[in-house]
PDB file of N, CA and C in Angstrom:
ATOM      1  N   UNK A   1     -12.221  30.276 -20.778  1.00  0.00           N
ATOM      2  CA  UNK A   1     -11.633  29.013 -20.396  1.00  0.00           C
ATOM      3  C   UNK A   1     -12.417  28.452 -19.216  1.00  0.00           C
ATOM      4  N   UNK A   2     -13.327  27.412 -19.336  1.00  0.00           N
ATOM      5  CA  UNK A   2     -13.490  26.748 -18.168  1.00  0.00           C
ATOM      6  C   UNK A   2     -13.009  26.360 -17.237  1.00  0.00           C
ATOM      7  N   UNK A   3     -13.257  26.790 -16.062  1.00  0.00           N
ATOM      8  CA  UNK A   3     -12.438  25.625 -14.990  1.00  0.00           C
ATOM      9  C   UNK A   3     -13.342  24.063 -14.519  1.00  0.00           C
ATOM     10  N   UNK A   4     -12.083  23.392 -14.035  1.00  0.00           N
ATOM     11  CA  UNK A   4     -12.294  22.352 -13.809  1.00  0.00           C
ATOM     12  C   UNK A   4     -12.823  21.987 -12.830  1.00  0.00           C
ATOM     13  N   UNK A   5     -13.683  20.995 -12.401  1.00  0.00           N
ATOM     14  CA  UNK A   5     -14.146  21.065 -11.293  1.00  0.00           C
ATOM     15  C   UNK A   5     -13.314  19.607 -10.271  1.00  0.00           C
ATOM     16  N   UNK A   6     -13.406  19.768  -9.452  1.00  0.00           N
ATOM     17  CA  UNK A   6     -12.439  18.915  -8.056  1.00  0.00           C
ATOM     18  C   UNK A   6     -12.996  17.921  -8.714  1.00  0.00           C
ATOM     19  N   UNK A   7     -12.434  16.544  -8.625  1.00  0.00           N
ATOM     20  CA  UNK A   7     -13.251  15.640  -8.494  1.00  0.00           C
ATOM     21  C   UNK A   7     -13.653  14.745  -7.561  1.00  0.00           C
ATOM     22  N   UNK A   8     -13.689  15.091  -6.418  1.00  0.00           N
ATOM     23  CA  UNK A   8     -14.141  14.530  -4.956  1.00  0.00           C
ATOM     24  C   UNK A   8     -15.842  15.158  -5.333  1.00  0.00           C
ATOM     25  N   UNK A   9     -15.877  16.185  -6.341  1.00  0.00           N
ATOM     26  CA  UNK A   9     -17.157  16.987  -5.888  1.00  0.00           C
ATOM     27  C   UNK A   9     -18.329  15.637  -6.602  1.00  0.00           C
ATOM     28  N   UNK A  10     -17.500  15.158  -7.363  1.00  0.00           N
ATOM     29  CA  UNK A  10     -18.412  14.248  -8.612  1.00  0.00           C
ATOM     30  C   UNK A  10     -19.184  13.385  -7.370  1.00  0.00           C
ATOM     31  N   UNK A  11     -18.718  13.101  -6.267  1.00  0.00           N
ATOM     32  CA  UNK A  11     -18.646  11.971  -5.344  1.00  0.00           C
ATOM     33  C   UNK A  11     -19.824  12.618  -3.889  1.00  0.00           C
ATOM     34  N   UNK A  12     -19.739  13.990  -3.723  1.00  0.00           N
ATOM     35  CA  UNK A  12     -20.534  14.355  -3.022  1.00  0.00           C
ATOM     36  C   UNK A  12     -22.302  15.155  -4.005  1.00  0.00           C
ATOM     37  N   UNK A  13     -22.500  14.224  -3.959  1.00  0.00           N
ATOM     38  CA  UNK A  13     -23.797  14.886  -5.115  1.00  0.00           C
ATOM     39  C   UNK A  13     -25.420  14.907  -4.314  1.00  0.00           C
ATOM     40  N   UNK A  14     -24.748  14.960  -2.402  1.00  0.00           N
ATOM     41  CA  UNK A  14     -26.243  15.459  -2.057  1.00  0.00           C
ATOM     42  C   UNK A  14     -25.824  17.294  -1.858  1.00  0.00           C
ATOM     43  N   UNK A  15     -24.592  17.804  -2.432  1.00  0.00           N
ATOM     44  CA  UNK A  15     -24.261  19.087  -1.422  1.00  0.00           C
ATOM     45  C   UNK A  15     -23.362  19.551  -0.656  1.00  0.00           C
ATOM     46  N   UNK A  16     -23.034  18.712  -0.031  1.00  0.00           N
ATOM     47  CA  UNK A  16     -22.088  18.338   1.251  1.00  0.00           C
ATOM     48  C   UNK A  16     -21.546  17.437   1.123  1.00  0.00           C
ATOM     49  N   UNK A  17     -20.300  18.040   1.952  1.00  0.00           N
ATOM     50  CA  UNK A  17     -18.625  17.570   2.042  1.00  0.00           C
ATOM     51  C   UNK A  17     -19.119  16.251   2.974  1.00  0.00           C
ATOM     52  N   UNK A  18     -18.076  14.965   2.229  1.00  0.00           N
ATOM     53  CA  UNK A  18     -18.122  14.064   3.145  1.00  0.00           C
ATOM     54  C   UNK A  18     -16.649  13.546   2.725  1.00  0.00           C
ATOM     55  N   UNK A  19     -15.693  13.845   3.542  1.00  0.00           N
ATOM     56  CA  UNK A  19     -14.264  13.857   3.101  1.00  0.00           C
ATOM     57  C   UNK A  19     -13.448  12.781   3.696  1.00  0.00           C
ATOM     58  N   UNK A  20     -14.165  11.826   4.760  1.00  0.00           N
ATOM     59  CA  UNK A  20     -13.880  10.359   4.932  1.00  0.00           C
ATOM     60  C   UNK A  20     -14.165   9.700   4.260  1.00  0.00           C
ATOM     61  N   UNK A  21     -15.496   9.958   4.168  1.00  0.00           N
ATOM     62  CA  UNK A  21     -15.874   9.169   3.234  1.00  0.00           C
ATOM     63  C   UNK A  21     -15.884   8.685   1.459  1.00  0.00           C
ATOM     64  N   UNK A  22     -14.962  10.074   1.043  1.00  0.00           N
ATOM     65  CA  UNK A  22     -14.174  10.357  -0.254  1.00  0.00           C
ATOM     66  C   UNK A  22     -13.200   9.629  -0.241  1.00  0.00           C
ATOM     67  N   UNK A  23     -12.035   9.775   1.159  1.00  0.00           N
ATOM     68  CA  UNK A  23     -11.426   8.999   1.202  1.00  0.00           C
ATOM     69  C   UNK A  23     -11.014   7.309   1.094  1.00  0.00           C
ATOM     70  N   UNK A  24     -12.112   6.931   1.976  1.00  0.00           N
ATOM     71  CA  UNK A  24     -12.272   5.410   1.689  1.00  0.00           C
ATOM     72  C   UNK A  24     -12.667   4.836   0.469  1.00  0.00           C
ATOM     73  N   UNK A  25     -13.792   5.440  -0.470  1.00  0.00           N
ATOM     74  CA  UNK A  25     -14.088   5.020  -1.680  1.00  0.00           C
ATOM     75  C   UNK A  25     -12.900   5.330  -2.624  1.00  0.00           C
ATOM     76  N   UNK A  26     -11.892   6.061  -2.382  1.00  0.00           N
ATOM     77  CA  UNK A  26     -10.705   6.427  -3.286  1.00  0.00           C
ATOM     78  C   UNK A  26      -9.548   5.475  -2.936  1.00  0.00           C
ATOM     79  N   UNK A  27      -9.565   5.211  -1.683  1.00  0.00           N
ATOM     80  CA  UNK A  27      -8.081   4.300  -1.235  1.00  0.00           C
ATOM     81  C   UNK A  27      -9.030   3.028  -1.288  1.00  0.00           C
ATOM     82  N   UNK A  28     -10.487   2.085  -1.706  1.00  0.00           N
ATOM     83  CA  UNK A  28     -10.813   1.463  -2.237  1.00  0.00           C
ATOM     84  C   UNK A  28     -10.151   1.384  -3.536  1.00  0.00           C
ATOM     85  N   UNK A  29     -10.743   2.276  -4.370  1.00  0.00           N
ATOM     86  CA  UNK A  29     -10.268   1.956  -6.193  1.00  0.00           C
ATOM     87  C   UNK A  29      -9.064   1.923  -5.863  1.00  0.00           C
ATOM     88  N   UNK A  30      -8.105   2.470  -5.371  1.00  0.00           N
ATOM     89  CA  UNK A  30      -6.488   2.438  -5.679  1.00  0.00           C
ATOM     90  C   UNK A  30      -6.194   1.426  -5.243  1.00  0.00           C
ATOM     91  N   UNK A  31      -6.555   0.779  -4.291  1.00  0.00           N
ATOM     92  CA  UNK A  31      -6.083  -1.024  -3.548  1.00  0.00           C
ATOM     93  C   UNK A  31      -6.602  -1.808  -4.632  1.00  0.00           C
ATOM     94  N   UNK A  32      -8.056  -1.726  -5.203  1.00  0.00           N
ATOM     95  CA  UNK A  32      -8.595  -2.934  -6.202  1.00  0.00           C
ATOM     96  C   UNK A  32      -7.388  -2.371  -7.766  1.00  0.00           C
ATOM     97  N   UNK A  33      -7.092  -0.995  -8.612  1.00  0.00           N
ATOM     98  CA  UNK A  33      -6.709  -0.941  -9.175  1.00  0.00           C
ATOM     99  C   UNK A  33      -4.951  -1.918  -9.053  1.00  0.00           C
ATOM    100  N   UNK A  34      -4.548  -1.716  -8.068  1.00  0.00           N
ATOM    101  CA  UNK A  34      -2.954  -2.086  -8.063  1.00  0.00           C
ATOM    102  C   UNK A  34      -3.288  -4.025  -7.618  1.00  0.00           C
ATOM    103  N   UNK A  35      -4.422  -3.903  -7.354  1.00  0.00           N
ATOM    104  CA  UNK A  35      -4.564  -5.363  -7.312  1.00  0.00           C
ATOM    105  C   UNK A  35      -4.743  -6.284  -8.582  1.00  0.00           C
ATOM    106  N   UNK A  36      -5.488  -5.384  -9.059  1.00  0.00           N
ATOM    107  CA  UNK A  36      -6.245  -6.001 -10.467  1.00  0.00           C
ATOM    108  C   UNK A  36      -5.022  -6.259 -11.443  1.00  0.00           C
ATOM    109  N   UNK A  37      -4.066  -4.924 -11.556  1.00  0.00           N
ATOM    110  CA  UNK A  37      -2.998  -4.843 -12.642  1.00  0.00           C
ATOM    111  C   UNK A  37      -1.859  -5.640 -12.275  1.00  0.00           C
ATOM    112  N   UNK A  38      -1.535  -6.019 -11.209  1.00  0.00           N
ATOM    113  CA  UNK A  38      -0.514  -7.017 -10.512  1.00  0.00           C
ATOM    114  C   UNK A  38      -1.042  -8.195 -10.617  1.00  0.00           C
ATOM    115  N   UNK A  39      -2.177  -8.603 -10.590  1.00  0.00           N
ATOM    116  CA  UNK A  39      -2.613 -10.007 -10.535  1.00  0.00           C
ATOM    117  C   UNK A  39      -2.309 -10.552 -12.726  1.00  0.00           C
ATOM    118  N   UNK A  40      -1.748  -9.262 -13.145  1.00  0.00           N
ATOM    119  CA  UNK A  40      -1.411  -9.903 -14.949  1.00  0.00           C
ATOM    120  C   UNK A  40      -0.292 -10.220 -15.185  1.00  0.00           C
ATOM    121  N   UNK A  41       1.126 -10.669 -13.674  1.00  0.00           N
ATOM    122  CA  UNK A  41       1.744 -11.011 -13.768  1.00  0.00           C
ATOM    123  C   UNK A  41       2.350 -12.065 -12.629  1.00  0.00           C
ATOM    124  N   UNK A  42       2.230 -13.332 -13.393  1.00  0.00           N
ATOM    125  CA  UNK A  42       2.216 -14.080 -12.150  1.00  0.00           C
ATOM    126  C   UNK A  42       3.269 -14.079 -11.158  1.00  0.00           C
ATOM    127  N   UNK A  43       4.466 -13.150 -11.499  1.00  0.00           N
ATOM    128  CA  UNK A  43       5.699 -13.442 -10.186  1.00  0.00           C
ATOM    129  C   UNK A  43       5.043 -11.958  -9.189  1.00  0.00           C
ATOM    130  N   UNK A  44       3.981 -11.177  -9.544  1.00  0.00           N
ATOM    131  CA  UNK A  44       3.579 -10.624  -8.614  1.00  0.00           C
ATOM    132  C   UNK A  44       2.268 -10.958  -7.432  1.00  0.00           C
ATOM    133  N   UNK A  45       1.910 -12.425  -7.641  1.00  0.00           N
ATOM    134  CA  UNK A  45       1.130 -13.067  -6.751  1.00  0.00           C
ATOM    135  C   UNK A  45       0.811 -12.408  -5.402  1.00  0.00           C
ATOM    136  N   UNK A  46       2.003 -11.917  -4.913  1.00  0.00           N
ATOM    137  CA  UNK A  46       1.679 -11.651  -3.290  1.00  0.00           C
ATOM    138  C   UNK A  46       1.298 -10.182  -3.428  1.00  0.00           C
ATOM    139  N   UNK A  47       1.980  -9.400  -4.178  1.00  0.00           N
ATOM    140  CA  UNK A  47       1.251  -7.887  -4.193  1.00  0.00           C
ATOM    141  C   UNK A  47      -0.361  -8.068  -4.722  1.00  0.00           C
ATOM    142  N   UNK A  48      -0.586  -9.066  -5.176  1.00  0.00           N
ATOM    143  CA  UNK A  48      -1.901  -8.871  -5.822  1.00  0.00           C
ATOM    144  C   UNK A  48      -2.683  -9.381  -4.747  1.00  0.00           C
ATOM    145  N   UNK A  49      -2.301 -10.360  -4.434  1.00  0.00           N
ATOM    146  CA  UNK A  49      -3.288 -10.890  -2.704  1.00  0.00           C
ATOM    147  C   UNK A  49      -3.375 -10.658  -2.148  1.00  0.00           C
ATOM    148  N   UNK A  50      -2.468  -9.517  -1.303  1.00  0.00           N
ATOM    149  CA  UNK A  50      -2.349  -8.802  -0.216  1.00  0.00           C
ATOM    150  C   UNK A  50      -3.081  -7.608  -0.477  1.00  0.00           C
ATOM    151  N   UNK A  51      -2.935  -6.589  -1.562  1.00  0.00           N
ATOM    152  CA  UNK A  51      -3.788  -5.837  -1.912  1.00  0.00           C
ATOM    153  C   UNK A  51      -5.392  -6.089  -2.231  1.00  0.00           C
ATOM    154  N   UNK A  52      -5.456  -7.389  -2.900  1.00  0.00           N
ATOM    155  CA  UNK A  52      -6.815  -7.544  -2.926  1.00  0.00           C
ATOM    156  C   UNK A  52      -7.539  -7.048  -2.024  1.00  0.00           C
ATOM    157  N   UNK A  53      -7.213  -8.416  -0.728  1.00  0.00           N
ATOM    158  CA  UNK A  53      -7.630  -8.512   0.389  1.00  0.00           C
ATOM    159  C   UNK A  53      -7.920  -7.501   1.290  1.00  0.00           C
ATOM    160  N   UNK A  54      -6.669  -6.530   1.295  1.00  0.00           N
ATOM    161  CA  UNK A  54      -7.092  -4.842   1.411  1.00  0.00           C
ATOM    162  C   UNK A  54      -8.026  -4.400   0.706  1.00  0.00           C
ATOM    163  N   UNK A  55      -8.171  -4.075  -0.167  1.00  0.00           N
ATOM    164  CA  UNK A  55      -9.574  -3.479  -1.294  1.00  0.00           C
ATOM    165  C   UNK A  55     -10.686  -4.247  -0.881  1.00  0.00           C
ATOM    166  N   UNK A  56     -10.622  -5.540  -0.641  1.00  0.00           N
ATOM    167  CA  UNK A  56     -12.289  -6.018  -0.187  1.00  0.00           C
ATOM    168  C   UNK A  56     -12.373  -5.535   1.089  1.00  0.00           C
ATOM    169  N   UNK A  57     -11.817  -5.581   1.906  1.00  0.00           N
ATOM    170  CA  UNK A  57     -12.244  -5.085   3.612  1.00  0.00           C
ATOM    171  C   UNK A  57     -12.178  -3.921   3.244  1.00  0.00           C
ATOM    172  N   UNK A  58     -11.725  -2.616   2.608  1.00  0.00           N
ATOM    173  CA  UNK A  58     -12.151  -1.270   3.100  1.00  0.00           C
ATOM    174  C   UNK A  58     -13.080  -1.314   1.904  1.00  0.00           C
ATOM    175  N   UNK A  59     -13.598  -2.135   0.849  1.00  0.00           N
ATOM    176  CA  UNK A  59     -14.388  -1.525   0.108  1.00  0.00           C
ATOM    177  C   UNK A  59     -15.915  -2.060   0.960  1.00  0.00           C
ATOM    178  N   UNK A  60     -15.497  -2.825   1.650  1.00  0.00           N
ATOM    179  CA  UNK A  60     -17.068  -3.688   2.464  1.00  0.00           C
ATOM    180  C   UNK A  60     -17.143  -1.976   3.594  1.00  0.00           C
ATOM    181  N   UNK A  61     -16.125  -1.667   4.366  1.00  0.00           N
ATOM    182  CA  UNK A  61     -16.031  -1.133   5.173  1.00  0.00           C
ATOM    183  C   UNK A  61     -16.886   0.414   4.235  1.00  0.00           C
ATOM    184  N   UNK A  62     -15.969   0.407   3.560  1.00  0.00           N
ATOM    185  CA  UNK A  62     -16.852   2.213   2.796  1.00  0.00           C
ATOM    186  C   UNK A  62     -18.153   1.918   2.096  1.00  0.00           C
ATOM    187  N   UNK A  63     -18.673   0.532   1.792  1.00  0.00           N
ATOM    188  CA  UNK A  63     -19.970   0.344   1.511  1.00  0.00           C
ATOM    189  C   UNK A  63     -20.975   0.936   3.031  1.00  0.00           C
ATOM    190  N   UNK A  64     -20.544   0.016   4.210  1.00  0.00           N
ATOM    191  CA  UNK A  64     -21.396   0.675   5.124  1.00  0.00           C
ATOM    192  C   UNK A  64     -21.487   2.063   5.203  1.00  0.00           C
ATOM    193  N   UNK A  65     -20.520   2.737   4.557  1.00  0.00           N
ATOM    194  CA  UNK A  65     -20.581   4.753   5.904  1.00  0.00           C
ATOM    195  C   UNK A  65     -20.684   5.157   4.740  1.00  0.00           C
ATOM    196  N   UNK A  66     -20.814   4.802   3.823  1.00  0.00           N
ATOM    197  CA  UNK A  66     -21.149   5.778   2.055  1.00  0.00           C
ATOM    198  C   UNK A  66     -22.211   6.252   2.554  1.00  0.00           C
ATOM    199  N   UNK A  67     -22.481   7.600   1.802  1.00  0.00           N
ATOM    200  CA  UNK A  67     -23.595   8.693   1.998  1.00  0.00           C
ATOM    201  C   UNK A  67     -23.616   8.653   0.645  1.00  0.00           C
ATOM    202  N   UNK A  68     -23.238   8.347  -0.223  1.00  0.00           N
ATOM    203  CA  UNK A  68     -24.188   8.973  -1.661  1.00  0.00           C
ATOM    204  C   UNK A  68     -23.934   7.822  -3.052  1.00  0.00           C
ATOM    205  N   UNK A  69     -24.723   8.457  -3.536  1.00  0.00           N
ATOM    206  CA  UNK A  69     -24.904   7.128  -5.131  1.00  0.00           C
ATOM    207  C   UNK A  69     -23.086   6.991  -5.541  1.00  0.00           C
ATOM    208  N   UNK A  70     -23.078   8.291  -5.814  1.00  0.00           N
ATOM    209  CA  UNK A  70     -20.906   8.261  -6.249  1.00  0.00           C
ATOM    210  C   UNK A  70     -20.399   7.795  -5.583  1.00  0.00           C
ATOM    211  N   UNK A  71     -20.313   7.374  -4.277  1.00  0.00           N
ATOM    212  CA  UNK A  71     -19.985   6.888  -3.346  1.00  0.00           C
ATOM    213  C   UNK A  71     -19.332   5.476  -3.248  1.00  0.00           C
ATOM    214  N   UNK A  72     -20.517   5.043  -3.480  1.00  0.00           N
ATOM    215  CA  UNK A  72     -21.033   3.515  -3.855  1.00  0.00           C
ATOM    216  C   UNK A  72     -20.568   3.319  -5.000  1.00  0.00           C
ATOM    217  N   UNK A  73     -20.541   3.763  -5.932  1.00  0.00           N
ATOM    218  CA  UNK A  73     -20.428   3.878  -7.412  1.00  0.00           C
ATOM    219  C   UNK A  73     -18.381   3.099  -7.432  1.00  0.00           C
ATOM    220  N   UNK A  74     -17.932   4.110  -6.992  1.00  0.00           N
ATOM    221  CA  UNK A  74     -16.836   3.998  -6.800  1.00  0.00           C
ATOM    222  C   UNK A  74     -16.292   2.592  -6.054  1.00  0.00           C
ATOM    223  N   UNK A  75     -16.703   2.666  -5.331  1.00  0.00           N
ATOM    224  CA  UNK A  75     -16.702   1.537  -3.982  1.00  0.00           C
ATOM    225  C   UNK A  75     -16.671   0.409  -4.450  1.00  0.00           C
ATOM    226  N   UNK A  76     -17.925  -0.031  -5.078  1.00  0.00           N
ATOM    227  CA  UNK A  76     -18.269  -0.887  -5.978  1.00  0.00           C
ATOM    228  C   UNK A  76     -17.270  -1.752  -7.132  1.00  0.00           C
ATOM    229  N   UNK A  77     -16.458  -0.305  -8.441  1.00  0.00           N
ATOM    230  CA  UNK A  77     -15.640  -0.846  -8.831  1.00  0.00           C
ATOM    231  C   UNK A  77     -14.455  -0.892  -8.344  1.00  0.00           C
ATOM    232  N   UNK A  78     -14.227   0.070  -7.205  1.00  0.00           N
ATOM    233  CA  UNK A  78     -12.703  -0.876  -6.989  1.00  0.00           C
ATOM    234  C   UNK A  78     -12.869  -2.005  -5.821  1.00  0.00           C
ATOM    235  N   UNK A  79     -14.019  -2.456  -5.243  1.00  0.00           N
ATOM    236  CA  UNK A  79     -13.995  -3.740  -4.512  1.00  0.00           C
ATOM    237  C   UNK A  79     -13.848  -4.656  -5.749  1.00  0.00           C
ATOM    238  N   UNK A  80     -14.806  -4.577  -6.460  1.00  0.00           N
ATOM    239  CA  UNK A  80     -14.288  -5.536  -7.854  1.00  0.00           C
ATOM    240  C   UNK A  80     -13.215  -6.089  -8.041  1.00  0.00           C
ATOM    241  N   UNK A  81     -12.485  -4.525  -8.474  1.00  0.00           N
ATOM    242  CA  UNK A  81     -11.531  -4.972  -9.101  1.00  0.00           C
ATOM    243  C   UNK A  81     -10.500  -5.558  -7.940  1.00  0.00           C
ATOM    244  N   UNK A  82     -10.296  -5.481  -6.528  1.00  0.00           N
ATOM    245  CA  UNK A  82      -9.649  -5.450  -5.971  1.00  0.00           C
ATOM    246  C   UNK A  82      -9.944  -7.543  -5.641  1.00  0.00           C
ATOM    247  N   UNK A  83     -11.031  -7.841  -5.821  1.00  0.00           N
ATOM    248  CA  UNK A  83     -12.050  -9.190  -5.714  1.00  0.00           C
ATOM    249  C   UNK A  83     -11.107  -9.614  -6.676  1.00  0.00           C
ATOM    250  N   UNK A  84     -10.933  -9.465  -7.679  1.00  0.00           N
ATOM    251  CA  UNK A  84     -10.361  -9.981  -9.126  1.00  0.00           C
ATOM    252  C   UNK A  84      -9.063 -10.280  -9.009  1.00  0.00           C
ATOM    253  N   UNK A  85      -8.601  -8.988  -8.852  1.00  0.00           N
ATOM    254  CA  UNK A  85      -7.154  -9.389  -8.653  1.00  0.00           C
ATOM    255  C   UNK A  85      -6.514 -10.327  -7.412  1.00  0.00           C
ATOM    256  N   UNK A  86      -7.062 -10.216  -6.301  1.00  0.00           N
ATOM    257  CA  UNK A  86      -7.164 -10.642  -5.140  1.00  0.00           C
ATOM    258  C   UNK A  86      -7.645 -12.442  -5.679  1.00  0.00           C
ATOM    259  N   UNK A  87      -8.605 -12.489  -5.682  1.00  0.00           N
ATOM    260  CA  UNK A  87      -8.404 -14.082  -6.813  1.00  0.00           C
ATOM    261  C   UNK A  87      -7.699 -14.562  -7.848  1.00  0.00           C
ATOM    262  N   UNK A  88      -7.099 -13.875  -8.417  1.00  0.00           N
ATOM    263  CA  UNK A  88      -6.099 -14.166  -9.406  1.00  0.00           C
ATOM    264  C   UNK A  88      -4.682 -14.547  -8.747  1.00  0.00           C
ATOM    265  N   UNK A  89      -4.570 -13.815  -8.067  1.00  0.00           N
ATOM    266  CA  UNK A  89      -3.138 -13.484  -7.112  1.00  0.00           C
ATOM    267  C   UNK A  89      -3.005 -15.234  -6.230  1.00  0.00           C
ATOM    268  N   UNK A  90      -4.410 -14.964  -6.057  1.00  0.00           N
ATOM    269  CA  UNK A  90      -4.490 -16.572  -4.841  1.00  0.00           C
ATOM    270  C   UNK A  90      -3.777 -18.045  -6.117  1.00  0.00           C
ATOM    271  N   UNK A  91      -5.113 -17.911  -7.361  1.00  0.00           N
ATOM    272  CA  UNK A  91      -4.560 -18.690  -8.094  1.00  0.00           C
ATOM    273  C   UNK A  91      -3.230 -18.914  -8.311  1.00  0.00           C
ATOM    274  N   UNK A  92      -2.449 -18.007  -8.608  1.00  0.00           N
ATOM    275  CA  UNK A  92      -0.937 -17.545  -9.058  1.00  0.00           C
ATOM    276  C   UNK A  92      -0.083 -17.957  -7.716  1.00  0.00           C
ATOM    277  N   UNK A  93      -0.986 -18.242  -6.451  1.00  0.00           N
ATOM    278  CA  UNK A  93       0.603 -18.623  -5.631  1.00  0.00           C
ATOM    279  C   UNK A  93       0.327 -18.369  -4.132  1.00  0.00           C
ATOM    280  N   UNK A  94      -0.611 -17.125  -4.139  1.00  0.00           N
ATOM    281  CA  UNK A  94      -1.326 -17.302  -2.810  1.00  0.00           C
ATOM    282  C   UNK A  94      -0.502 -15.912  -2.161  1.00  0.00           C
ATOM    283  N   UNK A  95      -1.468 -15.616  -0.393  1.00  0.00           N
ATOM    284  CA  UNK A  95      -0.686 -14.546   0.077  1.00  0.00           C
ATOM    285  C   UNK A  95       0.758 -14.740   0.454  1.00  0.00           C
ATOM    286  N   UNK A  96       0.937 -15.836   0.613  1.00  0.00           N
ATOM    287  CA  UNK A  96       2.315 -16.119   1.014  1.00  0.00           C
ATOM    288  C   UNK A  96       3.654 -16.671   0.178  1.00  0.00           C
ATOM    289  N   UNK A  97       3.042 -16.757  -0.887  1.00  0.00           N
ATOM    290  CA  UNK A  97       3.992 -17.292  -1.980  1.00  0.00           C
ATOM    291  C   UNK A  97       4.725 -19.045  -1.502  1.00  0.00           C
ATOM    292  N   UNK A  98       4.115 -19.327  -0.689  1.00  0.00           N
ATOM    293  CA  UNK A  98       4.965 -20.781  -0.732  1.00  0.00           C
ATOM    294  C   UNK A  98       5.970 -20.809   0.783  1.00  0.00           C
ATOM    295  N   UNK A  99       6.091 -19.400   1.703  1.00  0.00           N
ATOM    296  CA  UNK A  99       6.463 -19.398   2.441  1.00  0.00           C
ATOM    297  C   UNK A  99       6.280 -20.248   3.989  1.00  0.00           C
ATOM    298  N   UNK A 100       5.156 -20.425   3.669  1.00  0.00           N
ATOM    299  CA  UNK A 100       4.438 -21.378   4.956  1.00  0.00           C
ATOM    300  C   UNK A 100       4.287 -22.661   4.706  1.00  0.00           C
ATOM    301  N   UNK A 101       5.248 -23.261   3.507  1.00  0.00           N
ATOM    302  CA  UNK A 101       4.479 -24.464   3.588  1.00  0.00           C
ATOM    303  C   UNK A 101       4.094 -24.822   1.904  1.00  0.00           C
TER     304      UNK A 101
END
């Protein structure tokens, strides 16, 4: 029976542990993922904008301190997706939903 391997390891592929930096490219995809899938319903406008907007600043932020190709890799699609939804969300109503105005 094989074992499985971690998958933080997929992400460190010079060798070495870089476990902030796992972190940020992971709480990237999870901000662009919950952004992206909220922005396919328009009474969720503000979770999708607010999250976006989160996913682009830490995915800009884990672009700078990335150490490796997986890194980036990651980073990459959930700034995306977090870009996407985060524009969709705006279309749909905005961060504030109508509260300001």
């Amino acid at each position: 029976m094989a074992l499985l391997a971690n998958p933080m390891t997929y992400l460190n592929t010079d060798g070495r542990p870089h476990p902030r930096e796992n972190t940020i490219a992971a709480v990237t995809l999870a901000l662009g993922l919950v952004a992206f899938f909220a922005s396919f319903f328009n009474s969720a406008h503000v979770v999708s904008s607010w999250f976006g907007l989160a996913g682009v600043l830490t995915g800009a932020c884990s672009q700078m301190i990335s150490a490796t190709t997986g890194q980036r890799f990651v980073t990459v699609i959930g700034a995306g997706a977090a870009a996407t939804g985060g524009y969709l969300g705006m279309a749909h109503g905005g961060l504030f939903g109508g509260w300001l105005g």
